[in-house]
N, C-alpha and C. Protein backbone atom coordinates (compact mmCIF):
# COMPACT_ATOMS: atom_id res chain seq x y z
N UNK A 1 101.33 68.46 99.35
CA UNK A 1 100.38 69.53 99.16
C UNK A 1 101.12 70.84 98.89
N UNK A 2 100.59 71.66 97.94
CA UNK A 2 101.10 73.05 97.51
C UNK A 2 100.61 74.44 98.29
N UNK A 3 101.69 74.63 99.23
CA UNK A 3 101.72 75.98 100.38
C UNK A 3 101.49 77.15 99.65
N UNK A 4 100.37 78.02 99.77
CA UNK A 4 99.91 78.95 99.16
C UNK A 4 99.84 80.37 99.78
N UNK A 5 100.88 81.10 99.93
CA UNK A 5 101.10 82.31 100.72
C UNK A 5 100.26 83.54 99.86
N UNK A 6 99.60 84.28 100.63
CA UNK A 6 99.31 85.17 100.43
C UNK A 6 99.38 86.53 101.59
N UNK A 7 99.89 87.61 100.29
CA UNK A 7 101.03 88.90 100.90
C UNK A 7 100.14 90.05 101.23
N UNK A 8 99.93 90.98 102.03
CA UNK A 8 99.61 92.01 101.79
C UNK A 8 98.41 92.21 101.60
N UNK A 9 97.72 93.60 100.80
CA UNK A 9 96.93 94.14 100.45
C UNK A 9 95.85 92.49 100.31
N UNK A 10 96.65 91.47 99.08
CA UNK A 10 95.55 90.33 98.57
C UNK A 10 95.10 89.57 99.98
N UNK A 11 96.33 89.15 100.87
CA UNK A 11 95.97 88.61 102.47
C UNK A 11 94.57 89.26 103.12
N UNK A 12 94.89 90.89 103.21
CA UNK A 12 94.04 91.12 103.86
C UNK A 12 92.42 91.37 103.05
N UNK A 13 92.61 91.28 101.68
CA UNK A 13 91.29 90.92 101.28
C UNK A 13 90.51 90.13 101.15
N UNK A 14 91.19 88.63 101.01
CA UNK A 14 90.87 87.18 100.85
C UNK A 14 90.95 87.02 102.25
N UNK A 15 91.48 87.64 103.31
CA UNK A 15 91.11 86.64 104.58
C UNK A 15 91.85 85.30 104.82
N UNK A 16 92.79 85.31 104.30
CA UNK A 16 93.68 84.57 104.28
C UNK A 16 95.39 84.64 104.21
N UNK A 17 95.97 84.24 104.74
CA UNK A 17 97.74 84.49 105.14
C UNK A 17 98.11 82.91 104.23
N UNK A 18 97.85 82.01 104.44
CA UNK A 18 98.63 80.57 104.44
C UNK A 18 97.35 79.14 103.93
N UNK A 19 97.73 78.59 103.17
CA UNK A 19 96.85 77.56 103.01
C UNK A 19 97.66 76.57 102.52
N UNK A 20 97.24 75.42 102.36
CA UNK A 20 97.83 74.10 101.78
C UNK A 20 96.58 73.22 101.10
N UNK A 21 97.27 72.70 99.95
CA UNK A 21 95.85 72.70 99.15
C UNK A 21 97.04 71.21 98.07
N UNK A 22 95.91 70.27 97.80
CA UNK A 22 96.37 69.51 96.56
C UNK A 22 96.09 70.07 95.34
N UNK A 23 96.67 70.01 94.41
CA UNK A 23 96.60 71.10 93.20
C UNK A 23 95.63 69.92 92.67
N UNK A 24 94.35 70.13 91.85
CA UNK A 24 93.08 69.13 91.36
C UNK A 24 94.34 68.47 89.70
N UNK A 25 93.95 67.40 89.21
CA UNK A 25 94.40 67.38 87.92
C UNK A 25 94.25 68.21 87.13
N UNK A 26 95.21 68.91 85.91
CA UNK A 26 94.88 69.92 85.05
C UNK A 26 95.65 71.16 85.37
N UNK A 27 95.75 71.02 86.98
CA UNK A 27 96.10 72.59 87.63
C UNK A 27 97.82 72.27 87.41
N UNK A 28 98.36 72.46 86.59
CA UNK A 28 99.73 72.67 86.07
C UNK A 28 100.51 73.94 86.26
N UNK A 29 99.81 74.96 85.91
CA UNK A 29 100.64 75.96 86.21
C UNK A 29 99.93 77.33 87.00
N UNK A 30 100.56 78.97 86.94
CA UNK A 30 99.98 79.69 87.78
C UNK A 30 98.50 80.02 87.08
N UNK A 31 98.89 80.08 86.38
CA UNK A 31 97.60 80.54 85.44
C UNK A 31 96.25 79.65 85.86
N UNK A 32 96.69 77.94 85.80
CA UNK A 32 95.51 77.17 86.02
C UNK A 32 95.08 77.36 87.77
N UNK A 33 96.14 77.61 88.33
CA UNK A 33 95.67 78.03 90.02
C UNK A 33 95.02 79.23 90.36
N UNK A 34 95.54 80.13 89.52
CA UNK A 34 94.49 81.22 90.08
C UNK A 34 92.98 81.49 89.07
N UNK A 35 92.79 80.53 88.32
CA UNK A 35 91.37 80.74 87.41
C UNK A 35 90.73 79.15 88.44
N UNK A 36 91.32 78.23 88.84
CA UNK A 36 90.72 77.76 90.41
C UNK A 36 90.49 78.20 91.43
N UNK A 37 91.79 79.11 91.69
CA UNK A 37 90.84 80.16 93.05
C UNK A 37 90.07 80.64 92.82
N UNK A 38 89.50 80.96 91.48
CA UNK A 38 88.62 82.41 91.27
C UNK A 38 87.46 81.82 90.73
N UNK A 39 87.27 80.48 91.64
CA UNK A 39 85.86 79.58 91.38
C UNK A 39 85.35 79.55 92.75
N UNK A 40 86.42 79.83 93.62
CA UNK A 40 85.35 79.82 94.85
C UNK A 40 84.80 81.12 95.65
N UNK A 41 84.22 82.03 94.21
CA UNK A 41 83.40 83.10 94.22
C UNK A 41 84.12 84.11 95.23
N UNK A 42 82.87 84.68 95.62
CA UNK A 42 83.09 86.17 96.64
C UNK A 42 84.34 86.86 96.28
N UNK A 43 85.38 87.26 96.36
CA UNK A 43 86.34 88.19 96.40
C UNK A 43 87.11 87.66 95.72
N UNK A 44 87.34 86.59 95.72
CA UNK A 44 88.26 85.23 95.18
C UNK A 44 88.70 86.09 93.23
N UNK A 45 87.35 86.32 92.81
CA UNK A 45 87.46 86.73 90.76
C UNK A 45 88.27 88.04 90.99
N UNK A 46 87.78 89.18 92.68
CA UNK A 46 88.00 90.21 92.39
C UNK A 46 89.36 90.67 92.23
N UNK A 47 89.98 89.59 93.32
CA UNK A 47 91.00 90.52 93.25
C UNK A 47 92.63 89.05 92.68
N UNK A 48 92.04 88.40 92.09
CA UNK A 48 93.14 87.41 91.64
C UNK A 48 93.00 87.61 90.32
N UNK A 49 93.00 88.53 89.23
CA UNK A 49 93.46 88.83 87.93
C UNK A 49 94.48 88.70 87.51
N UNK A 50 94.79 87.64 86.60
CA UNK A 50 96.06 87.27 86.20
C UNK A 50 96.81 89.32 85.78
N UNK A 51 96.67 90.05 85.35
CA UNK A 51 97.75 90.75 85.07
C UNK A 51 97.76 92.00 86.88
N UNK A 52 96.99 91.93 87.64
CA UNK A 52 97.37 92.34 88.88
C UNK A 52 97.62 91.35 89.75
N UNK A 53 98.29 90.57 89.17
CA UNK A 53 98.68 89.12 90.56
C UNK A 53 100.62 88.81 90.15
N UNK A 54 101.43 89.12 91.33
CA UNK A 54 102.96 88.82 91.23
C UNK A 54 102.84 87.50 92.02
N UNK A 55 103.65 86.60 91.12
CA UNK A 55 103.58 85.36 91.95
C UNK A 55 105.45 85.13 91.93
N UNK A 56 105.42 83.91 93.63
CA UNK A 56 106.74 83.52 93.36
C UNK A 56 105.95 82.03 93.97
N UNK A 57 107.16 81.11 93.19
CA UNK A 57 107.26 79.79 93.15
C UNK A 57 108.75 79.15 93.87
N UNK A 58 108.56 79.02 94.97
CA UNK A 58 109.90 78.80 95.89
C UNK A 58 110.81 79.58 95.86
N UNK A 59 110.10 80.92 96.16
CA UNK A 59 111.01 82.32 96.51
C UNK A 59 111.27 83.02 95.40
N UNK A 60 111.35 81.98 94.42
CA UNK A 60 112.11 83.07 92.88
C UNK A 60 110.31 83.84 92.38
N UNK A 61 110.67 84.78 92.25
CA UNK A 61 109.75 85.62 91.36
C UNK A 61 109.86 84.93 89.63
N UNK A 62 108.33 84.70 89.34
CA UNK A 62 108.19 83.91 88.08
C UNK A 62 106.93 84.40 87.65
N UNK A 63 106.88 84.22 86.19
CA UNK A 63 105.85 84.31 85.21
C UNK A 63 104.57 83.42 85.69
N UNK A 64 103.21 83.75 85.17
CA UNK A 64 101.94 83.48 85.44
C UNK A 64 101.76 82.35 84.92
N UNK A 65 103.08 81.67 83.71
CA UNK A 65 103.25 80.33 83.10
C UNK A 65 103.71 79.52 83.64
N UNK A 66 104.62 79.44 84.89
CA UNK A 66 105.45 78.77 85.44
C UNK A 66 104.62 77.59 85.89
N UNK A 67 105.24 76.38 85.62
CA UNK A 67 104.68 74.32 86.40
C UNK A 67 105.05 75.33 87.09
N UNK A 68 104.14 74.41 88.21
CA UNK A 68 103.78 74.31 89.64
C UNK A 68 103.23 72.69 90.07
N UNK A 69 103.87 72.37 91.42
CA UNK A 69 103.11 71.43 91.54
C UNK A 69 102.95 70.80 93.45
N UNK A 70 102.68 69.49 93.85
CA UNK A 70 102.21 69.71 94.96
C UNK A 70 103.80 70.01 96.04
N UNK A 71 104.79 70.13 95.69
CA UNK A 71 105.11 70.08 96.66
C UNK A 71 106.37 71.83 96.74
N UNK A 72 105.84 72.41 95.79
CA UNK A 72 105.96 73.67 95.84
C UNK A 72 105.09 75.00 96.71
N UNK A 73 106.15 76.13 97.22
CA UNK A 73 105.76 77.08 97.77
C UNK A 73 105.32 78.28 97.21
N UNK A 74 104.38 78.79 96.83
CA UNK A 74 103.62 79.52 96.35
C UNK A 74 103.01 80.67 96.62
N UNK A 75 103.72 82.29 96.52
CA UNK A 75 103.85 83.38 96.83
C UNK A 75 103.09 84.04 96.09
N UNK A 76 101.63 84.42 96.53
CA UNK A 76 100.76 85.76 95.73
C UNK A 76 100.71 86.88 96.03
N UNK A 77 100.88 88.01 95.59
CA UNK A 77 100.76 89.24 96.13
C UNK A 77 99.85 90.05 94.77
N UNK A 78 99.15 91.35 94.99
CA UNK A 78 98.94 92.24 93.93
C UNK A 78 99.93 93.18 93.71
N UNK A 79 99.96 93.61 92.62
CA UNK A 79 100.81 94.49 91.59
C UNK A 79 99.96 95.80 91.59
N UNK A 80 101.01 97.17 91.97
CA UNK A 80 100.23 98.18 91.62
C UNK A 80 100.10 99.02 90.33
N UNK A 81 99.41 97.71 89.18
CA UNK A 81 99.23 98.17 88.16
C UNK A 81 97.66 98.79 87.17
């Protein structure tokens, strides 16, 4: 399962620090994970916008393109852009 950290400002809006989740088929990269988070409504669309979202993928800081998969660690934070 793919460990889904969330930092900061996005933590304390989503209500969430830590999750573990099977990535569904299809969900390949960051891009396809956060247009899945941002299906389970409420706050989820508001504040996971691919160009205000910094992601890291087992610590390294990476692009919104980067595979991903289940047995990767998965770092979201917002960007103050």
């Amino acid at each position: 399962m793919a460990k889904i950290l969330y930092f900061s400002t996005l933590a304390e809006r989503l209500g969430e620090t830590m999750e573990e989740i099977k990535l569904p088929p299809g969900v390949e990269d960051l891009r396809g994970l956060l247009k899945m988070l941002r299906m389970r409504g409420k706050e989820w669309p508001v504040y996971l916008v691919d160009d205000r979202i910094q992601a890291t993928v087992n610590k390294n800081f990476v692009e919104l393109d980067a595979k991903i998969n289940d047995q990767d660690e998965i770092g979201l934070m917002l960007t103050r852009r």
